[in-house]
Protein backbone atom coordinates (compact mmCIF):
# COMPACT_ATOMS: atom_id res chain seq x y z
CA UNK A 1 18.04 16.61 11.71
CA UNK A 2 19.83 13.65 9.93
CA UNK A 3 17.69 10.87 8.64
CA UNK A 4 19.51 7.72 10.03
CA UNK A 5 18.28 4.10 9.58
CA UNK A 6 17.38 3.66 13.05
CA UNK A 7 15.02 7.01 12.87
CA UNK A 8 13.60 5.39 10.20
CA UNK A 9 13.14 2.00 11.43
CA UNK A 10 11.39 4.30 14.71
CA UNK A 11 9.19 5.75 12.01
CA UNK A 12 8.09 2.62 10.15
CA UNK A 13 7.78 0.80 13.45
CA UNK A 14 5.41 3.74 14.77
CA UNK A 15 3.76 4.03 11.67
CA UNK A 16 2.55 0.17 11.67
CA UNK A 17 1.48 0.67 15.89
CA UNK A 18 -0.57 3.61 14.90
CA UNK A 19 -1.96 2.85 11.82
CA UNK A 20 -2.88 -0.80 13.29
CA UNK A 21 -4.67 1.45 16.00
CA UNK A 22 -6.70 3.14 13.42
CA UNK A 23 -7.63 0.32 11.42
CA UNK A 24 -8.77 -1.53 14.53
CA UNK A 25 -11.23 1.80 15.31
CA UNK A 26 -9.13 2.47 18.54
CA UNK A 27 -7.52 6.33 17.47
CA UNK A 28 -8.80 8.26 14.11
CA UNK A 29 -6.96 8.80 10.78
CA UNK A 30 -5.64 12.07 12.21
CA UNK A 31 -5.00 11.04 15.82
CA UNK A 32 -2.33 8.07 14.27
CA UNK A 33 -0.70 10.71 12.78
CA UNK A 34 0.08 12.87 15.38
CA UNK A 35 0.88 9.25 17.46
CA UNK A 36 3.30 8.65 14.96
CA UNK A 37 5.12 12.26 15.75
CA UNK A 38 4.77 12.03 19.55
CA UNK A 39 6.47 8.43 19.14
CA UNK A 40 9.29 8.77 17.06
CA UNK A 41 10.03 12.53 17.83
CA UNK A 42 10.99 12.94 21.19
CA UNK A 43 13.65 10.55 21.84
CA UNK A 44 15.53 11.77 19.05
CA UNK A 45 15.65 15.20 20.63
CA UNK A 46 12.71 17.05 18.24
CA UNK A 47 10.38 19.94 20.84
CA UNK A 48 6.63 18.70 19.34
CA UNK A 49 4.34 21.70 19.54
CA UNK A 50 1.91 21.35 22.67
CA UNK A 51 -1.12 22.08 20.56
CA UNK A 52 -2.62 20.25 18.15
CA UNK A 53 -3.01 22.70 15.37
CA UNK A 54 0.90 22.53 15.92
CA UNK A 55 1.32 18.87 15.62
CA UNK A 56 -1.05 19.08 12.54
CA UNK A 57 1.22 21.14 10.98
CA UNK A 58 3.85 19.77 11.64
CA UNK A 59 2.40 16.32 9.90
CA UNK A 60 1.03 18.51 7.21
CA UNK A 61 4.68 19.16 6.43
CA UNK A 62 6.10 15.72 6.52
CA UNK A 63 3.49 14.97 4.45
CA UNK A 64 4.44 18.11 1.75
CA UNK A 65 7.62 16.04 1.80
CA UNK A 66 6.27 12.88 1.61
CA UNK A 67 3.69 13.54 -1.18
CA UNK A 68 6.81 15.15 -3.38
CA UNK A 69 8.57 11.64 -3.44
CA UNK A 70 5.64 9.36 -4.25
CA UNK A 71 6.50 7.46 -7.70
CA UNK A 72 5.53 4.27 -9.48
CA UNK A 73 7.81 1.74 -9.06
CA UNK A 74 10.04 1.18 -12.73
CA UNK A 75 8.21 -1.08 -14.92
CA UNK A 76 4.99 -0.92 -13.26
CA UNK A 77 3.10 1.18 -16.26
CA UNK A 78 4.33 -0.80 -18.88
CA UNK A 79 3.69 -3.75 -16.89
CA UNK A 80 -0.42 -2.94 -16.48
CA UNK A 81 -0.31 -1.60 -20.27
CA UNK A 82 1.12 -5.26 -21.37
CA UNK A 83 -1.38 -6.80 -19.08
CA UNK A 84 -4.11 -4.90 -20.09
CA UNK A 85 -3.18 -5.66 -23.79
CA UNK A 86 -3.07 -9.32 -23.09
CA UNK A 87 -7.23 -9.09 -21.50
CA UNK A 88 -6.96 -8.76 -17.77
CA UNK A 89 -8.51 -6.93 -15.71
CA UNK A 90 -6.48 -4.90 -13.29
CA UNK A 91 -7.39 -4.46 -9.99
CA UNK A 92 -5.79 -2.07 -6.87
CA UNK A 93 -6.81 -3.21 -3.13
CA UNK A 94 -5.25 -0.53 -0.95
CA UNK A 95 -5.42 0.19 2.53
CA UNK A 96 -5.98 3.49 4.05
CA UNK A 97 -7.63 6.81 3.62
CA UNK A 98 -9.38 7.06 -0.05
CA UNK A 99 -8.82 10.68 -0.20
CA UNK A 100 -4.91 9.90 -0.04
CA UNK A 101 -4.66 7.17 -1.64
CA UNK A 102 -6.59 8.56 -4.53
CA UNK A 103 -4.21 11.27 -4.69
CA UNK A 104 -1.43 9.09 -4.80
CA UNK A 105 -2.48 7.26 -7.99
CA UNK A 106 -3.12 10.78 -9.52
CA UNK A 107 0.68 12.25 -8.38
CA UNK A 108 1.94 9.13 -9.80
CA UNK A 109 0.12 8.66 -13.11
CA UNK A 110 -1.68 5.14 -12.15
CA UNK A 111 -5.19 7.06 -11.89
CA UNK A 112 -6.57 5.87 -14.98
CA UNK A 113 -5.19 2.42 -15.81
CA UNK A 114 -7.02 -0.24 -13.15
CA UNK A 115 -10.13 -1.22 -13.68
CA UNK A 116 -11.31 -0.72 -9.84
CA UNK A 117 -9.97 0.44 -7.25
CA UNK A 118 -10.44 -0.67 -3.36
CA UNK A 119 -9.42 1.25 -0.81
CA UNK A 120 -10.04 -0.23 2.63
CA UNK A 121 -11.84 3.25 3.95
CA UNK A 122 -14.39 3.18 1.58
CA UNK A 123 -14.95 -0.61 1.60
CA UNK A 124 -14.96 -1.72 5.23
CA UNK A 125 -12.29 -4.02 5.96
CA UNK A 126 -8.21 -3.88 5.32
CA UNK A 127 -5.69 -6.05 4.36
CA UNK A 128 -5.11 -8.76 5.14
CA UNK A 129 -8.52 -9.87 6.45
CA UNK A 130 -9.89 -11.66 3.32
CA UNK A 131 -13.06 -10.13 2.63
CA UNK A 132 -10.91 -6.83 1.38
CA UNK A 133 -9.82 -9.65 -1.43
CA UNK A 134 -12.75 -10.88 -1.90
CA UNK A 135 -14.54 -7.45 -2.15
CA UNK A 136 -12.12 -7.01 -4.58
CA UNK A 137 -12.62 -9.96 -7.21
CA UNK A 138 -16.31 -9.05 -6.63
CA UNK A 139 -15.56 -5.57 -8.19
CA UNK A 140 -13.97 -6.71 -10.64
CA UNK A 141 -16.52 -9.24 -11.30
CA UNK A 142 -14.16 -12.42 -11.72
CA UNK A 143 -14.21 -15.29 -8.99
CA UNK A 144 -11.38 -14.70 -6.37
CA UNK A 145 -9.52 -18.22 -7.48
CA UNK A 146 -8.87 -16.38 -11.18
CA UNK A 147 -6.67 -13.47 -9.73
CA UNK A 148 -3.54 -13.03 -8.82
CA UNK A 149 -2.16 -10.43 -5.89
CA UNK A 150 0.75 -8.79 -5.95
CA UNK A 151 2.33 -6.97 -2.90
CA UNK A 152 5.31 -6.07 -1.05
CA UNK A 153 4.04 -7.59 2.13
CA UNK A 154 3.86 -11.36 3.06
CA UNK A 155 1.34 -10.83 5.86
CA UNK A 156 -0.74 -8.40 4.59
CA UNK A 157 -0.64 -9.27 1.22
CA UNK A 158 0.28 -12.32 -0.10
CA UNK A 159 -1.33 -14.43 3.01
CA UNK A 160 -4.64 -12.64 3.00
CA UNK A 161 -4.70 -12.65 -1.04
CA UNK A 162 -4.08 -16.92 -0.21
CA UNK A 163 -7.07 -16.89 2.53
CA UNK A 164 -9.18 -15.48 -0.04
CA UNK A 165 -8.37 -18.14 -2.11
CA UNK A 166 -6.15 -15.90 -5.08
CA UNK A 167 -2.83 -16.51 -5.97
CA UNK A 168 -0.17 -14.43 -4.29
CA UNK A 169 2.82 -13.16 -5.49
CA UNK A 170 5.82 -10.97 -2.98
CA UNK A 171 7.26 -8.52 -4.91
CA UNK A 172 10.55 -6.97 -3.06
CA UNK A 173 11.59 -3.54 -4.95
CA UNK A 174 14.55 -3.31 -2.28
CA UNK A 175 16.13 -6.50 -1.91
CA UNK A 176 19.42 -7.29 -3.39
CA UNK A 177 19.03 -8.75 -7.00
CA UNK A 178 15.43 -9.34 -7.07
CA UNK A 179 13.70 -9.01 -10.32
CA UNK A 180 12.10 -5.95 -11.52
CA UNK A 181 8.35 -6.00 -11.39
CA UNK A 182 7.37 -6.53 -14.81
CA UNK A 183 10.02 -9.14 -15.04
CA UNK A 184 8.85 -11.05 -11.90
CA UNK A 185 4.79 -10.49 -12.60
CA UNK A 186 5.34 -11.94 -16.37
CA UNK A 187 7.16 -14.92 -15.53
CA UNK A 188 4.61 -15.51 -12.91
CA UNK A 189 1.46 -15.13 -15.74
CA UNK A 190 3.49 -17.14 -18.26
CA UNK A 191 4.15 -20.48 -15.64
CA UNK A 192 0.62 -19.93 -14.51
CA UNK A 193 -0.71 -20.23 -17.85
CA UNK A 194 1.89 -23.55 -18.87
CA UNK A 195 0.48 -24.91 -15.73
CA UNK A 196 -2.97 -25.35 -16.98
């Protein structure tokens, strides 16, 4: 089957219903998954299994696949390395499943370097509702006004990091000519600090 960019606009689309579903306690973590198959499958011509130790498998696959491309984005070590150097503390506010997202940081080599880590499983509440921010800042035992977010989602990110009263910051790996993390997160540091 040929990955096109409207199967994958089906599967980010699905992904956010079903996910949203699971967050909100509707479905569980497993039940969004195989949501996300029965969605996105079908109309583009893919026979699901009829059982769910099928569809499970299937994921379980995907997720093989999925797992084998997870990397940091460029810049990103050296960026919390420089930060770290220069006294912050670093934080990671994550929603999802902690067992995943856990693995994630290990696959990708981010398991050691942040000071705490959130993940929205283990502390109650997701992105963006502000008390996952402010949970946060509390972990890292600084007041919520002293930090600054950074994410690749306005809504979910940047807007709840602002409710909670942090600084936000949008950070858009894919759009055309956009500054490179480090680039983008320094500048940001450096005008905060002239600012004061």
């Amino acid at each position: 089957m040929a990955v096109t960019a409207s199967a994958l606009e089906s599967w980010f689309a699905a992904e956010d219903e079903h996910f949203e579903r699971w967050r909100s306690g509707q479905i569980s973590f497993q039940e969004q998954r195989r949501e996300r198959l029965r969605t996105v499958l079908p109309p583009l011509g893919y026979r699901l299994p009829s059982d769910l130790e099928g569809l499970d498998a299937l994921f379980d696959r995907y997720l093989s696949l999925y797992r084998a491309a997870w990397r940091a984005f460029p810049g990103s070590m050296s960026l919390l390395h420089e930060l770290r150097g220069r006294g912050y503390r670093l934080g990671l506010l994550t929603n999802g499943a902690e067992a995943q997202q856990l693995d994630k940081l290990a696959r990708i080599g981010l398991d050691d370097v942040f000071d705490v880590v959130c993940v929205s499983e283990r502390i109650g509440v997701h992105k963006p509702d502000e008390r996952a921010f402010l949970t946060l800042a509390h972990e890292l035992g600084v007041d919520a006004s002293e930090c600054l977010f950074v994410g690749d989602d306005q809504a979910h990110d940047v807007a709840g990091a602002q409710s909670a009263g942090m600084r936000g910051l949008l950070i858009d790996n894919y759009a055309e000519g956009a500054a490179d993390i480090e680039t983008a997160v320094l500048a940001f540091v450096s005008e905060s600090r002239d600012a004061r």
